[in-house]
Protein backbone atom coordinates (compact mmCIF):
# COMPACT_ATOMS: atom_id res chain seq x y z
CA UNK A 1 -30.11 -97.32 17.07
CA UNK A 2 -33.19 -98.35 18.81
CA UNK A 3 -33.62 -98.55 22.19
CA UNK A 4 -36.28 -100.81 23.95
CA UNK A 5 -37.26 -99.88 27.04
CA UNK A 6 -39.91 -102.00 29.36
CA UNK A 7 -43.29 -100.60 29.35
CA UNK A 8 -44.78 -100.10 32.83
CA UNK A 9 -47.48 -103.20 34.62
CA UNK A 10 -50.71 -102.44 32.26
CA UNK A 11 -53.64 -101.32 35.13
CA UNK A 12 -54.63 -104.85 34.66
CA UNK A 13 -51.92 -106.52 36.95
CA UNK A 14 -52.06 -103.52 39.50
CA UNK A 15 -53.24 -106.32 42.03
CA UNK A 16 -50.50 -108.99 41.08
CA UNK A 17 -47.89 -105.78 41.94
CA UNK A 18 -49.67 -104.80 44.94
CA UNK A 19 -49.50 -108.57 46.58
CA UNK A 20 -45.66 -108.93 45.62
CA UNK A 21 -45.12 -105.20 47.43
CA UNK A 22 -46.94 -106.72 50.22
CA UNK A 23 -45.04 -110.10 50.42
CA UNK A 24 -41.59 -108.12 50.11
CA UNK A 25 -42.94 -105.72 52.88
CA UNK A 26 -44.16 -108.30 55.15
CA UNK A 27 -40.71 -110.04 54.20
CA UNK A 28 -38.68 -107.11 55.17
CA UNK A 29 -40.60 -107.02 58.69
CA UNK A 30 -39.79 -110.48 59.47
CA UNK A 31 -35.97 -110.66 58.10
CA UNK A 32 -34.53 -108.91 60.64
CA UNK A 33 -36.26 -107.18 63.76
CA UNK A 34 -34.17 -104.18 63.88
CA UNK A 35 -34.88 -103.51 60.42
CA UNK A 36 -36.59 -100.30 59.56
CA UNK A 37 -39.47 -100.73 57.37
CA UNK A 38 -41.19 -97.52 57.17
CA UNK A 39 -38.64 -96.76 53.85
CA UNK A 40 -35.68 -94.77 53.05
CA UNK A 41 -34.51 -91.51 50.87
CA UNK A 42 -33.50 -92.23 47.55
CA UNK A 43 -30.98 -89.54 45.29
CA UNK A 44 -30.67 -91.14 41.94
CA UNK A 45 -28.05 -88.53 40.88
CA UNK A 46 -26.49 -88.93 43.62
CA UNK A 47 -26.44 -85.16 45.00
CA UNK A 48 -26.69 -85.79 48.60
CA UNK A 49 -29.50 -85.78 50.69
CA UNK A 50 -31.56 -82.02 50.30
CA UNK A 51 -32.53 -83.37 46.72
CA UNK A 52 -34.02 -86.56 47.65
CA UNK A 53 -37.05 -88.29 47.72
CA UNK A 54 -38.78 -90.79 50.34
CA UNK A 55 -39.85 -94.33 48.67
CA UNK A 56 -40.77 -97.72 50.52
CA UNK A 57 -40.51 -100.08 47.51
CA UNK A 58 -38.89 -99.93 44.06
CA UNK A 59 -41.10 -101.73 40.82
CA UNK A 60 -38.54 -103.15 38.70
CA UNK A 61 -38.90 -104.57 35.22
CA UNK A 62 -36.36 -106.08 32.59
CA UNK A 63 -35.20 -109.05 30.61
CA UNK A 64 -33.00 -112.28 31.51
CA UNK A 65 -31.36 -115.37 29.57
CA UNK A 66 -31.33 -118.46 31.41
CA UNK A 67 -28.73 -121.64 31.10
CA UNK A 68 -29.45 -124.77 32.56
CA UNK A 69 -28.67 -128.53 33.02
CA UNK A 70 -29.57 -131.42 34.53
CA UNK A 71 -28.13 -131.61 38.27
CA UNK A 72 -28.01 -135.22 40.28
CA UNK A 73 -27.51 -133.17 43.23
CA UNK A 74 -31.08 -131.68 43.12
CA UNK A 75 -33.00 -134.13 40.94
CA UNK A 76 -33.59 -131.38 38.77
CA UNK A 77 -31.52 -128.61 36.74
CA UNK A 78 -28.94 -126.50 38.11
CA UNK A 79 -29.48 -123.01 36.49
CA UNK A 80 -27.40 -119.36 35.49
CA UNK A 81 -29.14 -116.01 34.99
CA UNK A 82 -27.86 -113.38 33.62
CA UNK A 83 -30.31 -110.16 32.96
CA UNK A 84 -30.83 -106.62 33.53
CA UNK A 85 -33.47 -104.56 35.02
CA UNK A 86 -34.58 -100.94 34.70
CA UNK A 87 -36.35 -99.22 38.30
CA UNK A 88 -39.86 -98.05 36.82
CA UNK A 89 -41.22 -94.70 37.49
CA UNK A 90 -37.79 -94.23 39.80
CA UNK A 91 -38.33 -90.74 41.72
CA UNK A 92 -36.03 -88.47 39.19
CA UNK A 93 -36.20 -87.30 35.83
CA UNK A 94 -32.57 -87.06 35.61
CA UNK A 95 -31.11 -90.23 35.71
CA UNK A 96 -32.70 -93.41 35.57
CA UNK A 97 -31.96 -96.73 37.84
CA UNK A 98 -30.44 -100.22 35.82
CA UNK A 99 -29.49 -103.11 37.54
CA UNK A 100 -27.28 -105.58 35.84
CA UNK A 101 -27.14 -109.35 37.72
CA UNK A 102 -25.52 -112.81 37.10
CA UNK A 103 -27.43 -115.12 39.82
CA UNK A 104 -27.32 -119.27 40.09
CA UNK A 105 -29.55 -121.82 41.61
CA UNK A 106 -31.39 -125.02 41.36
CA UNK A 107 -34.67 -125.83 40.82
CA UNK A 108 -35.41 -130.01 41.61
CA UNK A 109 -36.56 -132.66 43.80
CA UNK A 110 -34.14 -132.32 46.29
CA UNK A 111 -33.02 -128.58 46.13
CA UNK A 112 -34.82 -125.36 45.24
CA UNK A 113 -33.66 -122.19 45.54
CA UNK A 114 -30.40 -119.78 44.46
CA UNK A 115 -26.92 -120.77 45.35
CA UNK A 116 -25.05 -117.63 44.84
CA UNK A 117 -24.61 -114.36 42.31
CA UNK A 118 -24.39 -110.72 42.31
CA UNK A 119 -26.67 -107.45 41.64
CA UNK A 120 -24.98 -104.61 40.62
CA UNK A 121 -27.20 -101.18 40.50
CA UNK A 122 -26.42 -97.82 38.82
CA UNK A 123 -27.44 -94.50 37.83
CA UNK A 124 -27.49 -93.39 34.38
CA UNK A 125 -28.27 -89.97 32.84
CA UNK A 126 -28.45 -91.37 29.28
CA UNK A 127 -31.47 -93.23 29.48
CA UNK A 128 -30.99 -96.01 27.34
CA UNK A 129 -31.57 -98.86 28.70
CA UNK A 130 -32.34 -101.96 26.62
CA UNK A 131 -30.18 -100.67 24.11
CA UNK A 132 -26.47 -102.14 22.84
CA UNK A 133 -24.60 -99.69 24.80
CA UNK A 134 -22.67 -101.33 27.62
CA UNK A 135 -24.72 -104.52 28.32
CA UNK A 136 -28.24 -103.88 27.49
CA UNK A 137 -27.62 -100.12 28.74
CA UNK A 138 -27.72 -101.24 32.06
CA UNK A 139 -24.14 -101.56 33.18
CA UNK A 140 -22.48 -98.19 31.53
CA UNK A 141 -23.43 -95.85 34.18
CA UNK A 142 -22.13 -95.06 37.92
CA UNK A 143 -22.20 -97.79 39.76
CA UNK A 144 -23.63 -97.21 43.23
CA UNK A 145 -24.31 -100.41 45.06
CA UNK A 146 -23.59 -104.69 44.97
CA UNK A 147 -25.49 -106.94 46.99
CA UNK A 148 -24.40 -110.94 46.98
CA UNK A 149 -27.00 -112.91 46.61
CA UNK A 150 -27.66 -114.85 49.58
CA UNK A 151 -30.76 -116.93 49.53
CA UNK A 152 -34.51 -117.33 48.14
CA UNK A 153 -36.86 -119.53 46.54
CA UNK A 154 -38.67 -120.34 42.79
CA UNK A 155 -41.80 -121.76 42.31
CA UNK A 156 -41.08 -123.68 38.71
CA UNK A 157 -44.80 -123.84 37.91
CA UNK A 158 -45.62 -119.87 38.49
CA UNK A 159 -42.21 -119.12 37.96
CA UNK A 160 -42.51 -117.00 41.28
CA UNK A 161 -39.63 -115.87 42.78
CA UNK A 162 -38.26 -114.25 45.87
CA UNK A 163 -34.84 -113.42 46.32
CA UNK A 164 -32.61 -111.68 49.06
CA UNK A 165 -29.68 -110.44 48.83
CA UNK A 166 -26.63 -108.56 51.33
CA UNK A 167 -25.46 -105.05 50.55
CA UNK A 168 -21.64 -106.22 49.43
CA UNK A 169 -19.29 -104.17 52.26
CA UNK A 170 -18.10 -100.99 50.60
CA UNK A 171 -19.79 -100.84 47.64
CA UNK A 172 -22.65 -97.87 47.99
CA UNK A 173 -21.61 -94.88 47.12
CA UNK A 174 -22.64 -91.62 49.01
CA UNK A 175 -25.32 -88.99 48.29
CA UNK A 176 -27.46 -91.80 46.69
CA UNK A 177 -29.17 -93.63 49.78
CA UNK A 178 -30.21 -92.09 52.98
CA UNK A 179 -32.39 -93.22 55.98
CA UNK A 180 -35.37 -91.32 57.19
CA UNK A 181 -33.27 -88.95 59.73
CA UNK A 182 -30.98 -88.05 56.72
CA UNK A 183 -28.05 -90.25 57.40
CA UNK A 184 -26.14 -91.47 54.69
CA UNK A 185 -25.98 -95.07 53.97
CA UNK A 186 -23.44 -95.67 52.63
CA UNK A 187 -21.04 -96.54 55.83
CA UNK A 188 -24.27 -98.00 57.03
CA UNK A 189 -23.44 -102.01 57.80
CA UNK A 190 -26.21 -104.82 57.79
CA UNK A 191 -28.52 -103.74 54.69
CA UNK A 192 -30.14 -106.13 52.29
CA UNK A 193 -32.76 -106.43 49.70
CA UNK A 194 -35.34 -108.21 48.74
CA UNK A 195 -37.15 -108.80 46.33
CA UNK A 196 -40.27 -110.68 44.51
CA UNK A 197 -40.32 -111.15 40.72
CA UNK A 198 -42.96 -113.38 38.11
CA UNK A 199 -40.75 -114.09 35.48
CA UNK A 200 -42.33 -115.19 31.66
CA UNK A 201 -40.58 -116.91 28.63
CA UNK A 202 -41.02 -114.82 25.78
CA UNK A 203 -39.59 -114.60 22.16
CA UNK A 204 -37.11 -111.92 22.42
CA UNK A 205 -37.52 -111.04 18.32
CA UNK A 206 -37.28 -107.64 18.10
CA UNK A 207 -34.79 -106.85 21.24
CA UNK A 208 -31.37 -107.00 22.20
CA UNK A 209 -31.85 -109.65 24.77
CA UNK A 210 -29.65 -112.47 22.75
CA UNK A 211 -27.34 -110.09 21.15
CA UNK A 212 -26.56 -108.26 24.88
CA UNK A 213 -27.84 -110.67 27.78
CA UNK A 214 -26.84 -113.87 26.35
CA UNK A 215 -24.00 -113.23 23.96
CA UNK A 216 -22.19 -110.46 25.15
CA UNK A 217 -23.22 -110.84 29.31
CA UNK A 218 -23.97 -114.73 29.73
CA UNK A 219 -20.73 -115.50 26.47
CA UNK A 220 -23.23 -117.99 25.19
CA UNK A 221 -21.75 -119.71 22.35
CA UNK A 222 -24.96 -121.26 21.10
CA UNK A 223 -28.23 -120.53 18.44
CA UNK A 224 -27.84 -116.86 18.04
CA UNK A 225 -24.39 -115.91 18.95
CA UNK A 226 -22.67 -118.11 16.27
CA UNK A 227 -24.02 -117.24 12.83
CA UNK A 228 -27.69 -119.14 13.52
CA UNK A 229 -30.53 -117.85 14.19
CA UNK A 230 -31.63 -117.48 17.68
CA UNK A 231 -35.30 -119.76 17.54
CA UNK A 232 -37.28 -119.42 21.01
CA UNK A 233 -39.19 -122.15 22.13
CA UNK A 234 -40.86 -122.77 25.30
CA UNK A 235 -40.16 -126.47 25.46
CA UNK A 236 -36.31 -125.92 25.28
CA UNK A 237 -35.05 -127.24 28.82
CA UNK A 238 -30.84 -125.58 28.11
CA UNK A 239 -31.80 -122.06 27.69
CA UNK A 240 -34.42 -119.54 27.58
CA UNK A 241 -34.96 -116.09 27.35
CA UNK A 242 -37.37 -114.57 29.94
CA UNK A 243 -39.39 -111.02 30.99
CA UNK A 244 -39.61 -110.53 34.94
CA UNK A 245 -41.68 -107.53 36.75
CA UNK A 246 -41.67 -107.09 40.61
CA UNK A 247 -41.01 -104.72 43.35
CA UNK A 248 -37.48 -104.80 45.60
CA UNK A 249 -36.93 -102.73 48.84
CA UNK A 250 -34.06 -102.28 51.11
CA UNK A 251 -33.91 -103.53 54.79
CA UNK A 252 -32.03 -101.38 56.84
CA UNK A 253 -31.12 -102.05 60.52
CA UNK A 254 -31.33 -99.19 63.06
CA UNK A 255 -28.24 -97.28 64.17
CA UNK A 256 -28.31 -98.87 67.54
CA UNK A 257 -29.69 -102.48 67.14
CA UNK A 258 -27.61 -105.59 66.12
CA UNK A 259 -29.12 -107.54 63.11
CA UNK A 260 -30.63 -110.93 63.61
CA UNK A 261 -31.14 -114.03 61.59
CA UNK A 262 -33.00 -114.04 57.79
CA UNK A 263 -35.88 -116.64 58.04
CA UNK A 264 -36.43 -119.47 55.52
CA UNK A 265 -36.78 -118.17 52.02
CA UNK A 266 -39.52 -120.87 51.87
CA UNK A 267 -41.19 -118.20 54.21
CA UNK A 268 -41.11 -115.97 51.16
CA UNK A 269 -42.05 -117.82 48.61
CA UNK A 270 -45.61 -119.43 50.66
CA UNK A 271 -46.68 -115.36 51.04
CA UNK A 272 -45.61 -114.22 47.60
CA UNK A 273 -47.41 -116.99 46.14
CA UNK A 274 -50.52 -117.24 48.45
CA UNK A 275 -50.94 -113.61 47.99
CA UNK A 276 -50.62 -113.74 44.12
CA UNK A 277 -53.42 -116.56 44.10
CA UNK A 278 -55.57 -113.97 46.33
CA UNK A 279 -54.57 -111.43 43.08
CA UNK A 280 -55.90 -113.81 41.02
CA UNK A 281 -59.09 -115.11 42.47
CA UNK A 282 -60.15 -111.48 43.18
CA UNK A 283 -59.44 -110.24 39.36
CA UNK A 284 -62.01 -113.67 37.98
CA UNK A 285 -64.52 -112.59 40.41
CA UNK A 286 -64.37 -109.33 39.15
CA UNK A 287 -64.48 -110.50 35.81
C-alpha cells in the first residue's frame, strides 16, 4: 500500500508561511479582545497535561476536491470542499494530527466568502495519512475536536484564503488541549480557529486524492469514480482537485472575560494578502 504523505514548505516559501502566521496572529488579536494570544499546550496523545508541549500556531498541509456551479445569487459559482489535512512537524512523535473537513461557499460578484461546513481533527498513532485507510487516513483515528465553520474570505485570483471557525460545544476531548496555566480545555466555552491557507490546482496522478477525497468523501459520481479516467485540467470550472499549505491557531477567551464580536473576514483576507505580496516582493528583490 503506499502512503503519500505532504512534504513540509521547501526553505523557499519560509516567508509566504511566516506572513500567513502573522495574518492569523494579528487575526486572532483582533477577533475577540479577551482572547489569549500568547498560545496554548498541546497533548497529541492525549495524556493530560505533564506531557505536553507549548505551541502558538499549527502549519498544516493536505489535499482537497472542489465541486462547483454557477450561482445567480452571487454572480459567480457556489462551491463544496471536501479535503483533509495533516498538522506538520506537530510537537509528538507518537501520534500525528489529521483533519478531515467538508466546507461550502461562494466565490462571485455579489458574494464571496464560506457559507457553512465542518472541521473535524484527530489523533492518530498509525501515521498514515494520505493513504486509503479511512478517508485519506485522516478520519480513522480519535477524534478530539469539531469546529463549524462560521465565516471567511477567498481571493479567486491568489486563491488566498482565510477561514474561522467555532469550537462545536462538546466536542474536545480532555488531556489533548490545555491553556498556559494548565487548565484543560475541553469544558472551556468560546474557542475558535483560524486559519490562512494558499490553495493550488494540481494533477493528483499518483495519489489517492480522487479515489478517497472525491469518491469515497465528496460521493462524486463523475470522471474517475465511474470506470473513466480521472483527467485534471485547470480550465475545468465543475471540479478540481487542489494542494493547500497554511498555519491555523486557536483563540481562546480568558477564564473571566466574556467574548466579543469576530470582525469582517474581509479584515482577514486584506492582511493575509497584503502580507503575502510583502513575501513576494521581498523574495524578487532578493533574487
Amino acid at each position: 500500500m503506499q502512503v503519500r504523505i505532504f512534504p513540509r514548505p521547501e526553505p523557499r516559501m519560509r516567508a509566504t508561511r511566516l506572513t500567513l502566521l502573522t495574518a492569523v496572529t494579528a487575526l486572532a488579536a483582533l477577533s475577540q479582545s479577551a482572547q489569549a494570544t500568547s498560545g496554548w499546550y498541546l497533548n497529541a496523545a492525549g495524556t493530560g497535561w505533564s506531557d505536553a508541549s507549548f505551541v502558538s500556531s499549527l502549519n498544516v498541509a493536505g489535499a482537497g476536491f472542489i465541486e462547483q456551479a454557477f450561482s445567480w445569487q452571487s454572480l459567480g459559482f457556489a462551491f463544496e470542499e471536501h479535503g483533509a489535512y495533516q498538522i506538520v512537524g506537530a510537537p509528538t512523535s507518537s501520534h500525528d494530527l489529521t483533519v478531515s473537513y467538508n466546507i461550502t461557499g461562494e466565490v462571485g460578484l455579489l458574494s464571496n466568502g464560506f457559507t457553512g461546513g465542518v472541521i473535524d481533527l484527530y489523533s492518530d498513532s498509525v501515521f498514515d495519512f494520505g493513504s486509503t485507510n479511512g478517508s485519506y487516513g485522516a478520519n480513522n483515528g480519535t477524534h478530539i475536536a469539531s469546529f463549524a465553520v462560521t465565516g471567511g474570505q477567498i481571493d479567486p485570483l491568489t486563491r488566498l484564503v482565510g477561514l474561522q471557525a467555532n469550537l462545536v460545544g462538546g466536542s474536545m476531548a480532555s488531556g489533548y488541549f490545555f491553556d498556559v496555566a494548565g487548565n484543560d480545555l475541553s469544558d472551556r466555552g468560546g474557542i475558535s480557529l483560524s486559519m490562512g491557507v494558499q490553495s493550488t490546482i494540481i494533477d493528483p496522478t499518483g495519489t489517492h486524492i480522487v479515489s478517497e477525497l472525491a469518491c469515497e468523501q465528496a460521493g462524486f459520481t463523475g470522471a474517475g469514480c465511474n470506470g473513466r479516467p480521472y483527467r485534471a485540467s485547470f480550465l475545468n470550472l465543475g471540479w478540481s482537485t487542489v494542494q493547500d499549505t497554511g498555519v491555523a491557531t486557536l483563540n481562546i477567551p480568558a477564564l473571566s472575560q466574556p467574548v466579543t464580536a469576530v470582525p469582517e473576514p474581509t479584515t482577514a483576507l486584506m492582511m493575509l494578502t497584503g502580507l503575502l505580496g510583502l513575501a513576494a516582493r521581498q523574495r524578487f528583490n532578493k533574487g
